[in-house]
Protein backbone atom coordinates (compact mmCIF):
# COMPACT_ATOMS: atom_id res chain seq x y z
CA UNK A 1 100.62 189.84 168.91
CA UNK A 2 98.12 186.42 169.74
CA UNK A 3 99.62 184.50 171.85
CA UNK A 4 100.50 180.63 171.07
CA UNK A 5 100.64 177.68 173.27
CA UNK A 6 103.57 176.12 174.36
CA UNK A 7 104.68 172.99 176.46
CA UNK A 8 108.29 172.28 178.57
CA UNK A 9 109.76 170.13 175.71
CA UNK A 10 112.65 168.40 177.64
CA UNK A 11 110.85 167.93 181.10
CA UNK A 12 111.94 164.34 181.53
CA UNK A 13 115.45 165.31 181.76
CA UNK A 14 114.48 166.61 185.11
CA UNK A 15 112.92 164.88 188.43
CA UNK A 16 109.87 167.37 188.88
CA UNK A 17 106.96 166.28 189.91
CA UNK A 18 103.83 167.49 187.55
CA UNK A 19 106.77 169.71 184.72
CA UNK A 20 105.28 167.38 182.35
CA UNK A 21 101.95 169.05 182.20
CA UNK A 22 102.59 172.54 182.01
CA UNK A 23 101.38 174.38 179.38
CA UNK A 24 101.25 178.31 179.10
CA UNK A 25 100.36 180.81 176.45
CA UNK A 26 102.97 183.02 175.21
CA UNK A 27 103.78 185.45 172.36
CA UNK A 28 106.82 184.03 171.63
CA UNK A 29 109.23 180.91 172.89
CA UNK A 30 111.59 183.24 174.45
CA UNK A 31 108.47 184.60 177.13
CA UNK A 32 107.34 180.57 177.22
CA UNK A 33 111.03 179.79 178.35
CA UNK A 34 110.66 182.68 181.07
CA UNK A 35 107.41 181.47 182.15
CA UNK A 36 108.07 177.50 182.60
CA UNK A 37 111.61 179.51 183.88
CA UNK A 38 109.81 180.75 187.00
CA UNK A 39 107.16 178.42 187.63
CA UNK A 40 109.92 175.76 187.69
CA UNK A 41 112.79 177.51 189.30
CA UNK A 42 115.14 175.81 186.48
CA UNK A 43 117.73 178.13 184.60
CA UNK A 44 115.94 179.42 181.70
CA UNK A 45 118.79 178.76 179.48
CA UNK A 46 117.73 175.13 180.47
CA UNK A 47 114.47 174.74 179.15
CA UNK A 48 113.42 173.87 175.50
CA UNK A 49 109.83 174.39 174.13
CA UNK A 50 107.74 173.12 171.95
CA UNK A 51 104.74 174.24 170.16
CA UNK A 52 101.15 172.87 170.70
CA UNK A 53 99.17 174.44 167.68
CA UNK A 54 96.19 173.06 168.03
CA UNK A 55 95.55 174.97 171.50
CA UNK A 56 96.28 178.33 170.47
CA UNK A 57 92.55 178.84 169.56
CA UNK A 58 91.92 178.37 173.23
CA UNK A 59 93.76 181.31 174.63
CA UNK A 60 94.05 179.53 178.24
CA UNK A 61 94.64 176.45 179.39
CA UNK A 62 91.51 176.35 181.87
CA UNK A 63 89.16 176.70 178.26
CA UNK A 64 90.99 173.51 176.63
CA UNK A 65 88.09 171.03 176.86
CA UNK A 66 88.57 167.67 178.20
CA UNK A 67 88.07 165.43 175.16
CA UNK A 68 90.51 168.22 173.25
CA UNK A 69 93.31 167.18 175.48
CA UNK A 70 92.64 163.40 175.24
CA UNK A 71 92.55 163.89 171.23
CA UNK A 72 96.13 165.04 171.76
CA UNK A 73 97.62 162.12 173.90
CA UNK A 74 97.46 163.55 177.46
CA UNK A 75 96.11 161.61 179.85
CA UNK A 76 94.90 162.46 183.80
CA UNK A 77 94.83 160.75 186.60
CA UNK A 78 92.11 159.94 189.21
CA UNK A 79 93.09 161.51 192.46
CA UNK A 80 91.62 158.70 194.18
CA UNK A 81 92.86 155.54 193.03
CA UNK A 82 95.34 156.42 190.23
CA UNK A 83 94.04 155.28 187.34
CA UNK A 84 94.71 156.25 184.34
CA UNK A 85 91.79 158.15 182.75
CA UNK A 86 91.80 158.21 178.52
CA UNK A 87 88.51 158.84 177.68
CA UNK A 88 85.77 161.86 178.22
CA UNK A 89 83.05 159.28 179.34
CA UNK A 90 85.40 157.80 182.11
CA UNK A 91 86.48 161.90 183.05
CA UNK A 92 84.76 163.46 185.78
CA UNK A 93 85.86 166.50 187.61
CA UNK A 94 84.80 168.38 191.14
CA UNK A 95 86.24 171.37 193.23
CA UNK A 96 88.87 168.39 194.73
CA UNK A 97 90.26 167.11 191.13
CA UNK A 98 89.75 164.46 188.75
CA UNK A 99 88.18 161.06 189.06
CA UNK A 100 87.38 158.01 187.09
CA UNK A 101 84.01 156.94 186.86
CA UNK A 102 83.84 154.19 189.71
CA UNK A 103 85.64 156.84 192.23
CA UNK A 104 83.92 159.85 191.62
CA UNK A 105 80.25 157.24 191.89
CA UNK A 106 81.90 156.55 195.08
CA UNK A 107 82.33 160.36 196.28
CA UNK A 108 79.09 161.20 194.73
CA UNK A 109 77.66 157.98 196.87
CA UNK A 110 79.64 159.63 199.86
CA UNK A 111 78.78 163.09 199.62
CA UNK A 112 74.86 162.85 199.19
CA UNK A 113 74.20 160.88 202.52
């Protein structure tokens, strides 16, 4: 059986930092529950899922491109300065996380001296 992607439907009801943005690949809800269900530590009987069908073709969330995600409404934020990064051309990514255009010039500005 393929697996499908899912996402932790009713992660607001809870004060976790960073439940909102898990996403795992699963063959059925039931294993997505169990997953989110021990990454979380929350009762599995607790969580509700929800389907994301346009990343099944992926297979893992590390292959979902960039732009895919911000086609979908997700968003990231720079791990410098907290903005709030919605497009591809403003995304930039190293080994220490995501950045915004002016903060990753800046570490790129940093770095090369």
């Amino acid at each position: 059986m393929k697996c499908k992607a899912y996402v932790f439907a009713n992660a607001a009801d809870y004060d976790i930092d960073d439940i909102r943005d898990i996403i795992t690949f699963a063959e059925t809800p039931s294993k997505a529950k169990q997953d989110f269900s021990m990454e979380t530590g929350i009762h599995y009987k607790d969580i509700r899922v929800q389907r994301l069908p346009w990343a099944d073709k992926y297979e893992s969330v590390d292959k979902i491109p960039v732009k895919e995600w911000l086609d979908h409404g997700w968003r990231f934020t720079c791990n410098i300065c907290g903005a709030i990064i919605e497009d591809a051309t403003n995304f930039y990514i190293n080994n220490e996380g995501f950045y915004c255009k002016k903060c990753f010039d800046k570490w790129e500005e940093e770095n090369d001296s």
